[in-house]
Protein backbone atom coordinates (compact mmCIF):
# COMPACT_ATOMS: atom_id res chain seq x y z
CA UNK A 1 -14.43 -13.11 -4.19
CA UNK A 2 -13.60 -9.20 -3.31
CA UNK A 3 -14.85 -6.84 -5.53
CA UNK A 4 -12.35 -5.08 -7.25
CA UNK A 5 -12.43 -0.76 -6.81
CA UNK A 6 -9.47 -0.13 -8.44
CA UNK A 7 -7.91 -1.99 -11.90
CA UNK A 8 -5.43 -0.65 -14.21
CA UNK A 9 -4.05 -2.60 -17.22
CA UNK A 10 -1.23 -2.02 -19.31
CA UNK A 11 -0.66 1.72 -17.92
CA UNK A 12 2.44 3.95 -19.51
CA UNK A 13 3.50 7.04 -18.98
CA UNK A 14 5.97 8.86 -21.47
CA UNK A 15 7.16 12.29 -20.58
CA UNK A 16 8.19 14.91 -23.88
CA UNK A 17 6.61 16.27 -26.89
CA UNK A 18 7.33 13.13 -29.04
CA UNK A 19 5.92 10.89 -26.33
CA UNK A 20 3.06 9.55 -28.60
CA UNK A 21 5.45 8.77 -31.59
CA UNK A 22 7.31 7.38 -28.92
CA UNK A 23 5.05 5.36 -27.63
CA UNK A 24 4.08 3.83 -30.62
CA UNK A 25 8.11 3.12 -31.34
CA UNK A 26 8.05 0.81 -28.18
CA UNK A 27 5.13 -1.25 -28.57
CA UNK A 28 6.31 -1.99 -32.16
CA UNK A 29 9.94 -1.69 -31.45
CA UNK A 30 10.06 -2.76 -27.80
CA UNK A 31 12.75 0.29 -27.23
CA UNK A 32 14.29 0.06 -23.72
CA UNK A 33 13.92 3.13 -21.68
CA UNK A 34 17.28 4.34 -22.65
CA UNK A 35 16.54 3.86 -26.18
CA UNK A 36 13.57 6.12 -25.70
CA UNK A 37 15.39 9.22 -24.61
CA UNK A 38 17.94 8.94 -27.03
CA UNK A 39 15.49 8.67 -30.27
CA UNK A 40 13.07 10.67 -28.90
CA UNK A 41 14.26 12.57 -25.79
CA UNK A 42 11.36 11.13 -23.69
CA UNK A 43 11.38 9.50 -20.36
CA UNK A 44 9.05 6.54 -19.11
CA UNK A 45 7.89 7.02 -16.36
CA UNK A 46 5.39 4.08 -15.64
CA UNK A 47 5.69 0.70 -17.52
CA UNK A 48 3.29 -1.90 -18.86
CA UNK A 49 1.71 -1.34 -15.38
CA UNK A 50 -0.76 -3.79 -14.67
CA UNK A 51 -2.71 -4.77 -11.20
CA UNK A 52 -5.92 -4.44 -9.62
CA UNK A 53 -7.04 -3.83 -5.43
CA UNK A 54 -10.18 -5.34 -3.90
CA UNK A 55 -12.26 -3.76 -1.66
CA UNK A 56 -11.06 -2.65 1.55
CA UNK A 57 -7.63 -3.50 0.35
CA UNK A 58 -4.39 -1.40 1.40
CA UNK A 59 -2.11 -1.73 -1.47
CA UNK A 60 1.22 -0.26 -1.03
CA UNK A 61 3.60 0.93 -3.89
CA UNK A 62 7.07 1.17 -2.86
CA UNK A 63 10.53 2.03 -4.01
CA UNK A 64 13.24 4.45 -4.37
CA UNK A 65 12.92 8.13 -5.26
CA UNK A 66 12.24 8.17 -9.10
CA UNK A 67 10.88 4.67 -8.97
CA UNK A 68 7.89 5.80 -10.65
CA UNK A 69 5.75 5.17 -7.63
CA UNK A 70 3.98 8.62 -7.15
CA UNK A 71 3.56 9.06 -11.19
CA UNK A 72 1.65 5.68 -11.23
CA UNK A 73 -1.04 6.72 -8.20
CA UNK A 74 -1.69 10.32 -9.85
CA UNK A 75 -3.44 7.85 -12.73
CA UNK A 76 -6.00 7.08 -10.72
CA UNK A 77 -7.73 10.19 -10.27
CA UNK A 78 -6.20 11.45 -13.83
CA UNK A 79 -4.02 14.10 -12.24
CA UNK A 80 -1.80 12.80 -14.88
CA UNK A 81 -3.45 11.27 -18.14
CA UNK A 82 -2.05 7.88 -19.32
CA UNK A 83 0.08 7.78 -23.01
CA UNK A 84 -1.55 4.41 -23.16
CA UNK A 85 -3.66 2.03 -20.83
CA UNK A 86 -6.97 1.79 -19.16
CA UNK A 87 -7.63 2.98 -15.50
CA UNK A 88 -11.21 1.82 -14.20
CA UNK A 89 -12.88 3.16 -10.92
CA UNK A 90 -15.72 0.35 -9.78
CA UNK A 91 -15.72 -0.73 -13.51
CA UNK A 92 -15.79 2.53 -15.12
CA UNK A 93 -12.97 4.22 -17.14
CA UNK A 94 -11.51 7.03 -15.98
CA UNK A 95 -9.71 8.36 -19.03
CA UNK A 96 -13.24 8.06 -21.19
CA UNK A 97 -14.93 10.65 -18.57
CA UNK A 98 -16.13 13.91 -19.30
CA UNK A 99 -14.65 17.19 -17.00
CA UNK A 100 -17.51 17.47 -15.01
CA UNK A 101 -18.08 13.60 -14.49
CA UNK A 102 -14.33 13.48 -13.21
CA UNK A 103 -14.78 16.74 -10.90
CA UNK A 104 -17.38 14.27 -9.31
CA UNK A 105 -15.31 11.56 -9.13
CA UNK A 106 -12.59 13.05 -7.20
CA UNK A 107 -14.99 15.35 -4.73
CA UNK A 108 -17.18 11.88 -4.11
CA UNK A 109 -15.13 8.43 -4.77
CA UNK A 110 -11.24 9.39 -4.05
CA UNK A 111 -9.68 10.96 -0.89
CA UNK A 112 -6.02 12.08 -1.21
CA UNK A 113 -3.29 12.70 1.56
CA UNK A 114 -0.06 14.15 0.85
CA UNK A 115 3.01 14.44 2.84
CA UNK A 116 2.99 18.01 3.10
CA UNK A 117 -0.67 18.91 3.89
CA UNK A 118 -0.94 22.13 2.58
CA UNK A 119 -3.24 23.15 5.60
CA UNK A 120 -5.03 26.30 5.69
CA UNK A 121 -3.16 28.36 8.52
CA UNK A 122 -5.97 31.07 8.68
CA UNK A 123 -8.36 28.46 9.20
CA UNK A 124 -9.41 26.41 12.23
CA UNK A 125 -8.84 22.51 12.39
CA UNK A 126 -12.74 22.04 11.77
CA UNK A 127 -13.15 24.44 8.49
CA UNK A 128 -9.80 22.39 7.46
CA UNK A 129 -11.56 19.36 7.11
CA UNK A 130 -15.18 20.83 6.31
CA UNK A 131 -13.33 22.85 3.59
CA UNK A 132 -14.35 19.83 0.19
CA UNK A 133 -17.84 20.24 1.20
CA UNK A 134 -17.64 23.44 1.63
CA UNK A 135 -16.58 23.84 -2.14
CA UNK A 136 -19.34 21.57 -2.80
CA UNK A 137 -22.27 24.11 -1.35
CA UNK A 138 -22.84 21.59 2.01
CA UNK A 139 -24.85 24.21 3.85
CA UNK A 140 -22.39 24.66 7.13
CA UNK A 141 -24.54 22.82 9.72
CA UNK A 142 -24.07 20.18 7.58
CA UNK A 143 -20.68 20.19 7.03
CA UNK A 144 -19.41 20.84 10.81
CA UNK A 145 -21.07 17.82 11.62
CA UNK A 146 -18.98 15.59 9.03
CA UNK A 147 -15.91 17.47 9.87
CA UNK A 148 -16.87 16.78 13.79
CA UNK A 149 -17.19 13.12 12.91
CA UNK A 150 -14.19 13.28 10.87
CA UNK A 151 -12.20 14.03 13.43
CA UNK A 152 -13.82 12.01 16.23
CA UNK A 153 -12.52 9.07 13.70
CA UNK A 154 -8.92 10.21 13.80
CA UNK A 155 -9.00 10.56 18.05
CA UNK A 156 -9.06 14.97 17.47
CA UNK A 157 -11.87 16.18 19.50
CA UNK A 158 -11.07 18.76 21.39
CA UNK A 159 -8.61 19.96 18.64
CA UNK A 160 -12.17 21.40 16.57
CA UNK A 161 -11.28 25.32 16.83
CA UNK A 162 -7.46 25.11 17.15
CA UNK A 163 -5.40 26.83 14.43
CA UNK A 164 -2.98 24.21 12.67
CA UNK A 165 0.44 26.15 13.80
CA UNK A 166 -1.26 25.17 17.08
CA UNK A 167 -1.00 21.59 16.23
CA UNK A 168 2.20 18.94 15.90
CA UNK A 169 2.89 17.54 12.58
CA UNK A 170 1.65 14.40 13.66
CA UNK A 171 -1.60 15.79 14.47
CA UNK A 172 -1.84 18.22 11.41
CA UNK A 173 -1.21 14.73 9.57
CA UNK A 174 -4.76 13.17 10.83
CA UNK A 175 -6.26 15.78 10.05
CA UNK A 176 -5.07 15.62 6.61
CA UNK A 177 -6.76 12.39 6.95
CA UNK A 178 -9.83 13.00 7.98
CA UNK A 179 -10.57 16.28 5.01
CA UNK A 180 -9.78 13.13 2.93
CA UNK A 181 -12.20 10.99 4.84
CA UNK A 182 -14.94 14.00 4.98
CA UNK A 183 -16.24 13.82 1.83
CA UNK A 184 -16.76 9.28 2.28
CA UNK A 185 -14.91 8.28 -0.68
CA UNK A 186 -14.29 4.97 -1.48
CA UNK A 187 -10.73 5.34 -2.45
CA UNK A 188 -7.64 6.80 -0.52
CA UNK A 189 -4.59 7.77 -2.05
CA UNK A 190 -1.94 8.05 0.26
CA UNK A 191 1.26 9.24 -1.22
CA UNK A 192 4.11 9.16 1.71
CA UNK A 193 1.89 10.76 4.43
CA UNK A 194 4.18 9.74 7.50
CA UNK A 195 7.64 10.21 5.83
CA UNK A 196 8.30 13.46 6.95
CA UNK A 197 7.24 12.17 11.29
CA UNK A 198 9.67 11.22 13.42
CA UNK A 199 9.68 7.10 14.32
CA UNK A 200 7.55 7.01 16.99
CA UNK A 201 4.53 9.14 15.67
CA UNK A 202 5.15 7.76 12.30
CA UNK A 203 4.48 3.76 13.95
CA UNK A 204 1.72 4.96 15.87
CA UNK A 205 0.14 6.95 12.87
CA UNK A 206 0.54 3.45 10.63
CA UNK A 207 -0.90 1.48 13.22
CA UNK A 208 -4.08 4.32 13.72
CA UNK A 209 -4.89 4.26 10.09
CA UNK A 210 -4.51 0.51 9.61
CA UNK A 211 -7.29 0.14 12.24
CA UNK A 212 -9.18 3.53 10.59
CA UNK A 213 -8.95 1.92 7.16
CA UNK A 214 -10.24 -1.83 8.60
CA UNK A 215 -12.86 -0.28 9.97
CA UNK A 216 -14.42 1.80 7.10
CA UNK A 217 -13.72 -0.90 4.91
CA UNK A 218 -11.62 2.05 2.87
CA UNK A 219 -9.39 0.94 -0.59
CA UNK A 220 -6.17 2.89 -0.76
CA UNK A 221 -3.61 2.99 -2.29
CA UNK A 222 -0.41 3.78 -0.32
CA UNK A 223 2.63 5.07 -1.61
CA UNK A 224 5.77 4.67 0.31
CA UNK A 225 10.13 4.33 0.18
CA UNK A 226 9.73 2.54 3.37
CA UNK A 227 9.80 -1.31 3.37
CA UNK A 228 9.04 -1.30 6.56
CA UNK A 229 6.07 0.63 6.42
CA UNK A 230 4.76 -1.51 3.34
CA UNK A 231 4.93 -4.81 5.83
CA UNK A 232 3.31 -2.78 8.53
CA UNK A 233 0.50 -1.65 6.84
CA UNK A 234 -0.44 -3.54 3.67
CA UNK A 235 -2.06 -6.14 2.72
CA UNK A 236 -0.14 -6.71 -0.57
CA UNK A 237 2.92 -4.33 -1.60
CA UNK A 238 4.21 -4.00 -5.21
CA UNK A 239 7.46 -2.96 -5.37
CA UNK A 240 8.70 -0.50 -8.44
CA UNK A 241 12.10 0.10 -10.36
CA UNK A 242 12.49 2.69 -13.18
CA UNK A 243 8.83 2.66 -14.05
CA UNK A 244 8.12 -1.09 -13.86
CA UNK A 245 6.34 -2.96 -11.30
CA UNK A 246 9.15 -5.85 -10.38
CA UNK A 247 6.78 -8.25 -8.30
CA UNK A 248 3.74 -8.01 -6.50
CA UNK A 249 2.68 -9.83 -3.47
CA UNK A 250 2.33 -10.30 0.37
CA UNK A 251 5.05 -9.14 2.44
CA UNK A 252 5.83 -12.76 3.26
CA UNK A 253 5.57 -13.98 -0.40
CA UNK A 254 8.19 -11.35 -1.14
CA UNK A 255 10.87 -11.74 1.79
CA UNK A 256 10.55 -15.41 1.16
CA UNK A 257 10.42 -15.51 -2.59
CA UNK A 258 12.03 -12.26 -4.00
CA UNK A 259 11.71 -12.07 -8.20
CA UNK A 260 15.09 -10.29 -8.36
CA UNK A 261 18.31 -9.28 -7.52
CA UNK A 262 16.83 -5.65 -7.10
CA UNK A 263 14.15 -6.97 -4.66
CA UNK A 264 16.26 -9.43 -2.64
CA UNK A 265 18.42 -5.99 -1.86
CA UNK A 266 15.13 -4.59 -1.10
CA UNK A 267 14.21 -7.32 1.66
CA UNK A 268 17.67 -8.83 3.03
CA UNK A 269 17.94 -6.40 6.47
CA UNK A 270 13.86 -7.27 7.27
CA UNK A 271 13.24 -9.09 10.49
CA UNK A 272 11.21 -12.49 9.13
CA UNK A 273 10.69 -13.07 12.71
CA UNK A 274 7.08 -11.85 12.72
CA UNK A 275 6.32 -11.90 9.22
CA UNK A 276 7.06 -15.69 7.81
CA UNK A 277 4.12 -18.01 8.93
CA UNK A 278 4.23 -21.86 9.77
CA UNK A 279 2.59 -22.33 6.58
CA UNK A 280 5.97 -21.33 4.19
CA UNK A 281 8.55 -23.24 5.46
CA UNK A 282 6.83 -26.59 6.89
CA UNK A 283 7.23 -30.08 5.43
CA UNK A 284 4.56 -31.45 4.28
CA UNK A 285 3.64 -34.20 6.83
CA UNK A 286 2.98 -37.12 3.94
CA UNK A 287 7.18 -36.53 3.00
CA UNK A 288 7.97 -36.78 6.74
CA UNK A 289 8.59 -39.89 7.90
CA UNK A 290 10.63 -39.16 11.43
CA UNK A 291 9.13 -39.17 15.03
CA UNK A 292 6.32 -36.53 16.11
CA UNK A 293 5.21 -38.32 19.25
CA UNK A 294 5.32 -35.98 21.98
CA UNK A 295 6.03 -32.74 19.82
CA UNK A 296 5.11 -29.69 20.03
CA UNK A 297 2.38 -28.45 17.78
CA UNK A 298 1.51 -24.91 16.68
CA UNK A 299 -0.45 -23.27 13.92
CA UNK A 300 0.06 -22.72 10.44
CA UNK A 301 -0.51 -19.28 10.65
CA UNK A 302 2.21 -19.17 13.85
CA UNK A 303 5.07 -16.83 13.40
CA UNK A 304 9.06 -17.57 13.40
CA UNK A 305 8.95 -15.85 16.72
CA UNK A 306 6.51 -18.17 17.74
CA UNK A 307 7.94 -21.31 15.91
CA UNK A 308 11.18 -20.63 18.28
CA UNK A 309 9.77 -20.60 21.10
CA UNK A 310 8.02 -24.43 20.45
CA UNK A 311 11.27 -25.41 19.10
CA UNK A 312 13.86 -24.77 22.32
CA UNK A 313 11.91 -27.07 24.63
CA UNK A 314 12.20 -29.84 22.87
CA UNK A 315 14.21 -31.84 20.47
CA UNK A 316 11.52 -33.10 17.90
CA UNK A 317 10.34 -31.05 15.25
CA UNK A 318 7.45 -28.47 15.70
CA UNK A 319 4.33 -30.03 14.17
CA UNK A 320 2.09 -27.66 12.78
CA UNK A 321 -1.91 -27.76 12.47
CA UNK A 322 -5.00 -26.50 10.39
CA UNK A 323 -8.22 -26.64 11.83
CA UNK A 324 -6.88 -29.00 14.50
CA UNK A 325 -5.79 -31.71 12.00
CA UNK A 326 -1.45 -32.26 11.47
CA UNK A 327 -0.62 -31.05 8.18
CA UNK A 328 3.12 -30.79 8.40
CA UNK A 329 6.34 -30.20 10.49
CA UNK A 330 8.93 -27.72 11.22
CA UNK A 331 12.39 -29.20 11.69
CA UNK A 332 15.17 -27.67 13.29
CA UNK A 333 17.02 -26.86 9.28
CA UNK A 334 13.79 -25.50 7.95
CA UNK A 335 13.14 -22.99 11.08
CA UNK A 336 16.68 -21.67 10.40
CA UNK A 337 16.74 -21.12 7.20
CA UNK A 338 13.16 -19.55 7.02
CA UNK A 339 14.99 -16.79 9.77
CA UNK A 340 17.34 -16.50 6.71
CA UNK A 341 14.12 -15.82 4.48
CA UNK A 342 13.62 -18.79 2.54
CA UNK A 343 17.54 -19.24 1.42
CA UNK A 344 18.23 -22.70 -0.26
């Protein structure tokens, strides 16, 4: 079982002087957000939020502009303090530490990229990124080599004594990256880095820090408006309305099973083609009882794309496998209506 980094439980958020007598008003009232601002002229901003991320685990929070999304992730690293709720770091609650243990936290254990970098333009690319340790007192030897490495990591060499002006945004966005990455933290909070690229840079940006993120075994959380971006990039994607966390869950789990009316919106123009697996929509083979000799047989982690292909060659359904053993099959009705995304 992962370890989990990051857990919070039961996190809200109430903006306004009042928000404590507030707050206390909807846990023994259970007041709706409206009902909030008109007694007290507060606003939630989070809800009841409750999840935790394992280990090397990109966990995307999505949804639309005053969601809540971007309030939630400033919790982590107490940019914003809680109205009630716990928010633990590796087991260790970040609302009971002192000043100077929380300074530590966030120059050691959390990295965080913004969309708007807020690069120093009097400064080269390499005192960019060296710039946290150099707050730190890293003697500068020190520090050029992490920043070097840094940016060897995010495919910049070469780019070492360049003014950012002299960059593109694309590039001034890695090496927002890599000052986040300088200083080895365990946690990345990522909060819409790519919105601002154009389409191109912005896919090839997703797919460079999905690797980057694999490979250093980073958490992060990733905050995002862009469905399409969750799918691409995380692992599991919780999707937010008005302050609440609506469902959380694989990209497949949620195109195929959306909790709401709100969500099914959400996921209804998303290609299932490469994201629903054999695995979703297959009959179990024991409830079967028509003719697989001579059918084609694929994986249960094989993709609709995949599934299609199999299916157009032959008139039998697809029969699909797990650890070379028949565990079910893929008719002809199921494969179209898992292309619809799991509608009955």
């Amino acid at each position: 079982m992962s370890e989990t980094v990051v857990k919070l439980t039961d996190v809200w958020k109430v903006f306004g002087d009042r928000a404590d007598e507030a707050m206390e008003a909807i846990k023994a009232e259970g007041l709706t957000k409206p009902e909030v601002l008109e007694r007290f002229g507060c606003v939630v901003g989070v809800q009841a939020a409750t999840f935790e991320v394992a280990r090397g685990e990109i966990f995307c929070i999505m949804g639309l502009s005053g969601s809540g999304k971007s309030t939630l992730v400033r919790h982590v690293n107490r940019l914003i303090e809680p109205t009630s709720g716990t928010i633990e770091i590796l087991g260790r609650d970040v609302s009971a530490m002192s000043a100077s243990e929380l300074r530590n936290v966030r120059a050691t254990q959390i990295g965080m990229v913004f969309q708007h970098m807020a690069l120093m333009p009097h400064r080269s690319v390499r005192d960019n990124v060296a710039y946290p340790l150099e707050i730190r007192g890293v003697p500068k030897s020190k520090r050029w080599a992490v920043s070097d490495h840094a940016l060897e990591l995010v495919n910049l060499i070469g780019y070492e004594d360049r003014l950012p002006k002299e960059l593109s945004g694309g590039m001034q966005q890695r090496v927002g990256i890599a000052r986040a990455l300088a200083s080895d933290p365990e946690i990345l909070l990522m909060d819409e880095p790519f919105s601002a690229l154009d389409p191109l840079i912005r896919m090839q940006l997703q797919d460079q820090f999905k690797a980057l993120v694999a490979q250093l075994k980073k958490t992060t959380l990733f905050i995002t408006h862009d469905l399409d971006e969750a799918i691409r990039i995380g692992h599991r994607i919780a999707i937010m309305k008005d302050g609440v966390i609506v469902q959380i869950g694989t990209a497949e789990d949620i195109v195929m099973n959306p909790a709401d009316d709100y969500v099914r919106e959400f996921v209804q123009g998303i290609s299932k083609l490469k994201l629903v697996k054999a695995h979703s929509i297959m009959e179990p083979l024991e409830r079967y009882d028509g003719p697989t000799e001579g059918a084609p047989r694929a994986d249960e982690e094989a993709d609709l794309d995949q599934l299609i292909d199999h299916a157009v060659g032959s008139d039998l359904p697809v029969v699909i496998t797990k650890d070379g053993s028949d565990i079910g099959v893929v008719t002809k009705p199921r494969l179209l209506r898992g292309i619809q995304g799991g509608k009955e």
